[in-house]
C-alpha atoms as a PDB file:
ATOM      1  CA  UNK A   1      18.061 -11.097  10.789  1.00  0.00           C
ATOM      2  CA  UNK A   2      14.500 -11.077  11.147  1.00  0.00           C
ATOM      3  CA  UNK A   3      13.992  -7.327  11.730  1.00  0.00           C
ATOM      4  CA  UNK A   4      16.044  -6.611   8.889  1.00  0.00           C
ATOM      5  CA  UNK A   5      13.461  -9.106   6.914  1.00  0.00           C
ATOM      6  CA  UNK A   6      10.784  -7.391   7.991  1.00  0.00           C
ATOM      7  CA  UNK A   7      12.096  -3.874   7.131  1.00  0.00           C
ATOM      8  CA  UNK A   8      12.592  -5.081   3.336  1.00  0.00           C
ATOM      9  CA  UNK A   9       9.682  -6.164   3.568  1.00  0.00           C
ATOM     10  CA  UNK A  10       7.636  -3.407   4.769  1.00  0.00           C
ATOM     11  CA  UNK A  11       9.463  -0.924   2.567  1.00  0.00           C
ATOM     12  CA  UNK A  12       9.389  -3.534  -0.821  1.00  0.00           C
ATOM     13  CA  UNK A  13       5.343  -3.660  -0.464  1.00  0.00           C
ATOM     14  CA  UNK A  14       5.350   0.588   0.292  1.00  0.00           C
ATOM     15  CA  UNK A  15       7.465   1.256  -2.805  1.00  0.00           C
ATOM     16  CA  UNK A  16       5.033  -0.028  -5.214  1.00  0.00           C
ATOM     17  CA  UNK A  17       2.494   2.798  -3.915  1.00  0.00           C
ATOM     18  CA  UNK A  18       4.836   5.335  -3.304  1.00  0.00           C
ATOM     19  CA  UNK A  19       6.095   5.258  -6.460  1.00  0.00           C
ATOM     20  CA  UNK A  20       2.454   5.008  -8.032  1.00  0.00           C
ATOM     21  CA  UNK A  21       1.622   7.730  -6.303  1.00  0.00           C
ATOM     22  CA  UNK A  22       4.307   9.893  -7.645  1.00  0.00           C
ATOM     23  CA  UNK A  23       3.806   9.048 -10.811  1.00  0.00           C
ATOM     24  CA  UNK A  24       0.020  10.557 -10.635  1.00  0.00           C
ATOM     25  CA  UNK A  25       1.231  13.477  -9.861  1.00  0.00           C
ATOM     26  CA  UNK A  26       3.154  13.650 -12.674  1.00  0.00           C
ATOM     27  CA  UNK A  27       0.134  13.606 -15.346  1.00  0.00           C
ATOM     28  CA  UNK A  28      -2.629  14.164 -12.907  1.00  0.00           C
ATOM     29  CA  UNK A  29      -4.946  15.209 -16.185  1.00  0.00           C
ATOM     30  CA  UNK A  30      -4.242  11.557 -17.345  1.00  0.00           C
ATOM     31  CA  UNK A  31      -4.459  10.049 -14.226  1.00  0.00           C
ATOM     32  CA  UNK A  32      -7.938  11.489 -13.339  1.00  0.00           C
ATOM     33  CA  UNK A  33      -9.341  10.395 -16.977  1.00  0.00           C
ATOM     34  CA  UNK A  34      -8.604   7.382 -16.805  1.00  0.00           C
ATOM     35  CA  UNK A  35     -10.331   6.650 -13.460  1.00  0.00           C
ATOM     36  CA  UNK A  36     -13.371   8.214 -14.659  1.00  0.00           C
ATOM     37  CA  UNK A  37     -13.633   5.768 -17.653  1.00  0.00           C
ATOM     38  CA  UNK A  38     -14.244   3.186 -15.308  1.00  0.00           C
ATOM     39  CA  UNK A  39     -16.715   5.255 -13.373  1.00  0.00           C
ATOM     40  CA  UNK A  40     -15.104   6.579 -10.814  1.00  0.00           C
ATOM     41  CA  UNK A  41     -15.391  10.366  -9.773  1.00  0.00           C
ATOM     42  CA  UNK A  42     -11.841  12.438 -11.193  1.00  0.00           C
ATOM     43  CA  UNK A  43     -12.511  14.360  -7.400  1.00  0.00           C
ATOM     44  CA  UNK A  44     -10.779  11.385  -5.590  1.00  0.00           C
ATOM     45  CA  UNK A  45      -7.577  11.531  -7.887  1.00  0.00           C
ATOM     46  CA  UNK A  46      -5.660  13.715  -4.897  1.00  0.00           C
ATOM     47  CA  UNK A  47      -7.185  11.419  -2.231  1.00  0.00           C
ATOM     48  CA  UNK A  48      -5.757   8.307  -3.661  1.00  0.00           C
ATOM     49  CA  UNK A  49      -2.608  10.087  -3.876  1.00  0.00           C
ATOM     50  CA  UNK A  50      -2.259  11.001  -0.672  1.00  0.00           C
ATOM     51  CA  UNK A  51      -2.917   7.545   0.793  1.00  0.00           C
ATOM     52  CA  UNK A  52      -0.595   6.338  -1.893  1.00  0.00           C
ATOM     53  CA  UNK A  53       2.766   8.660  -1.163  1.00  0.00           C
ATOM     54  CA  UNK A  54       1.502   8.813   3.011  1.00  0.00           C
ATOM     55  CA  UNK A  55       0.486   5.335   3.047  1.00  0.00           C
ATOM     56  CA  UNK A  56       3.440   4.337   1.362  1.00  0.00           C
ATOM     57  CA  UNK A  57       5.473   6.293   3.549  1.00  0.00           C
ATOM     58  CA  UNK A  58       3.838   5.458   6.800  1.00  0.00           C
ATOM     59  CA  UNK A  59       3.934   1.751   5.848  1.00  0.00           C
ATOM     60  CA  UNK A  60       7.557   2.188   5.136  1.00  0.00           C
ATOM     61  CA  UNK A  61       8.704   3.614   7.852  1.00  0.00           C
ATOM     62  CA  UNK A  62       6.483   1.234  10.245  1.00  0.00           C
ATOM     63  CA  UNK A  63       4.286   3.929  11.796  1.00  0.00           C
ATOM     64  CA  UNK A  64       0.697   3.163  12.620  1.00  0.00           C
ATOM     65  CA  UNK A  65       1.415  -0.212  10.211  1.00  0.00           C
ATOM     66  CA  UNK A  66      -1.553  -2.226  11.291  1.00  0.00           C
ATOM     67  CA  UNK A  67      -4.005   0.964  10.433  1.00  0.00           C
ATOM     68  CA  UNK A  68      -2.086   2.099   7.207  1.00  0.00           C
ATOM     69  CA  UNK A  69      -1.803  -1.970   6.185  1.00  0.00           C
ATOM     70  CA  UNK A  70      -5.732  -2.408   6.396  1.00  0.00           C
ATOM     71  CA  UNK A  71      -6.327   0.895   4.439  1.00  0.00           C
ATOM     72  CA  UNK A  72      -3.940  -0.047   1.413  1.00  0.00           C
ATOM     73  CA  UNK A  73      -5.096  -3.329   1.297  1.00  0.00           C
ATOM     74  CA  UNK A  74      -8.660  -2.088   1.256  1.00  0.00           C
ATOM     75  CA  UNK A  75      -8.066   0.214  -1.210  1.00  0.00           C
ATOM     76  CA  UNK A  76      -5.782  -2.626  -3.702  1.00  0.00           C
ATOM     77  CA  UNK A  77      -9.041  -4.926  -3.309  1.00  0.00           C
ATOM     78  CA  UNK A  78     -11.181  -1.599  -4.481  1.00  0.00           C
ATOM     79  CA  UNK A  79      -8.838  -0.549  -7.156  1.00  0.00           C
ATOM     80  CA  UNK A  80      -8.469  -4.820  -8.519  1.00  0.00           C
ATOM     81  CA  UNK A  81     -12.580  -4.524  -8.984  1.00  0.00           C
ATOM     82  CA  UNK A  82     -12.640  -1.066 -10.429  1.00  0.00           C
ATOM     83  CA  UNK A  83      -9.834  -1.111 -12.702  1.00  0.00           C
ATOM     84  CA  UNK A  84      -8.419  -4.639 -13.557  1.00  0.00           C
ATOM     85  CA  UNK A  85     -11.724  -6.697 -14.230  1.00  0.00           C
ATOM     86  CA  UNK A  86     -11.504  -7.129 -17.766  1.00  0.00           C
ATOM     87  CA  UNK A  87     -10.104 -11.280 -17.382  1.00  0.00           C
ATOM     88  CA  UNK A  88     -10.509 -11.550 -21.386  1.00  0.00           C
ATOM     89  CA  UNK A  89      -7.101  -9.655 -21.131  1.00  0.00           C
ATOM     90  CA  UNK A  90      -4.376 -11.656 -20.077  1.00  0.00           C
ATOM     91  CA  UNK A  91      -2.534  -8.410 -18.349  1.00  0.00           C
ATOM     92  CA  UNK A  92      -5.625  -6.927 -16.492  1.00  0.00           C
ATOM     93  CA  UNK A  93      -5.979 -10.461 -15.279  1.00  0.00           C
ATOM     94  CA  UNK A  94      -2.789  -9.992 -13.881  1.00  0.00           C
ATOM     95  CA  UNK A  95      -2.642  -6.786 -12.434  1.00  0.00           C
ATOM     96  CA  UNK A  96      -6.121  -8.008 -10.868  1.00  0.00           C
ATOM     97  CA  UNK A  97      -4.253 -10.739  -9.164  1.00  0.00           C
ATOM     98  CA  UNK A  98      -1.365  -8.815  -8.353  1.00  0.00           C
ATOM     99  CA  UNK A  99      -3.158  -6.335  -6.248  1.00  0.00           C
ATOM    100  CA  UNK A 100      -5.175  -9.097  -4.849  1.00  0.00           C
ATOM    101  CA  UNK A 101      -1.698 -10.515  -3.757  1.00  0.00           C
ATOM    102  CA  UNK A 102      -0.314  -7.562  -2.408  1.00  0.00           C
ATOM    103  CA  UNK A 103      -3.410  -6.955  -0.178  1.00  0.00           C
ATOM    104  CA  UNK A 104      -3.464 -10.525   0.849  1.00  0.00           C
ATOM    105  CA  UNK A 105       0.173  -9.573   2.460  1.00  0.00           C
ATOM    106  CA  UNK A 106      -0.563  -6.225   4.114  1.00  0.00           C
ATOM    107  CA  UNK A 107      -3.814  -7.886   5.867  1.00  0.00           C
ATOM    108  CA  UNK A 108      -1.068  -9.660   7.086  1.00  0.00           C
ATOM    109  CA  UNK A 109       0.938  -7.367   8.297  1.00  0.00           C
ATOM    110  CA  UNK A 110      -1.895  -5.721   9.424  1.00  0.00           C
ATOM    111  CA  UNK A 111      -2.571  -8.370  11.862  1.00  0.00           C
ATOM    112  CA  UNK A 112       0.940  -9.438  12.919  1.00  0.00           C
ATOM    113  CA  UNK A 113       1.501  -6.282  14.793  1.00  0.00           C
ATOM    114  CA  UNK A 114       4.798  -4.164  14.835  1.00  0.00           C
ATOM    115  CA  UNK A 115       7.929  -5.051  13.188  1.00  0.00           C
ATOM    116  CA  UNK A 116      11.428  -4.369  13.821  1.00  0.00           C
ATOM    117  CA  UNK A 117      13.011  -1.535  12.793  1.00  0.00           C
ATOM    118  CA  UNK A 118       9.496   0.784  12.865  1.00  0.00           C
ATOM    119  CA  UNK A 119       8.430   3.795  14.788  1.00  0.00           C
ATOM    120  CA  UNK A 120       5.713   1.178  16.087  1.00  0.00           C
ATOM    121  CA  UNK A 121       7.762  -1.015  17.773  1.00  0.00           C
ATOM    122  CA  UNK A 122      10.045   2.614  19.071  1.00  0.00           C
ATOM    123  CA  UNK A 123       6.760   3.610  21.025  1.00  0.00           C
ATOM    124  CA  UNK A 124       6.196   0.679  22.168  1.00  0.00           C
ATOM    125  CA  UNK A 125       7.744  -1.640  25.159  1.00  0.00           C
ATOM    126  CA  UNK A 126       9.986  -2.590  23.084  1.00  0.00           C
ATOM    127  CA  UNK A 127      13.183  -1.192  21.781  1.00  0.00           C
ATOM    128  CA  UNK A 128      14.117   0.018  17.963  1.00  0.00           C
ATOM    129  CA  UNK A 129      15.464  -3.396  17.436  1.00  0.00           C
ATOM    130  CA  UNK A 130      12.549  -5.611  18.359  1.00  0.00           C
ATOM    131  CA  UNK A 131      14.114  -6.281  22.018  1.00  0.00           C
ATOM    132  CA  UNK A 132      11.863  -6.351  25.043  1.00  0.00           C
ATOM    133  CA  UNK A 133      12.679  -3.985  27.618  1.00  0.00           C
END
């Protein structure tokens, strides 16, 4: 039960930058204005998207977790202070916290090694399933 925990889990925390990365490729013009009215350089819209979808992905499908964990919950902590620091407004207060929260639980992950159910935990000595070999 606890490898099929840690599965949902792993793939609930991806979907939220999978999916945000999709959706910046959908209106990249958009996408890229907006992050430069906070200062930040339109140039990095495709890397963010990359390490969104392939982040995302990697963190879903439990390959290189502790590595891909660390770098999304680097770049939530980054993207909190650049985009969501306006506390006067109840939502960006929010959405400040919530990527605070969701980096708070991939440092976690990033430190509690592979999970079950993860290319990770295939390579390593143990089996698909979590069991020691």
């Amino acid at each position: 039960m606890t490898g099929i925990i840690q599965l949902f889990g792993r793939v609930m925390v991806a979907l939220i930058f999978i999916l945000a990365g999709l959706g910046k490729i959908q209106d990249p013009a958009g996408t890229m204005g907006y992050m430069q009215s906070v200062g930040v350089p339109g140039i990095l819209l495709w890397p963010t998207i990359a390490l969104e979808v392939l982040g995302g992905l990697a963190l879903a499908m439990g390959y290189k977790t502790r590595y891909v964990a660390f770098a999304l919950a680097i770049f939530s902590i980054v993207a909190a202070a650049l985009f969501h620091r306006n506390f006067a407004d109840q939502m960006q207060m929010i959405m400040f916290l919530k990527n605070i929260a969701i980096a708070g639980g991939l440092l976690l992950l990033a430190v509690s090694g592979n999970t079950a159910f993860s290319i990770d935990n295939k390579r390593s000595s143990t089996d698909f399933f979590g069991t020691r070999q």
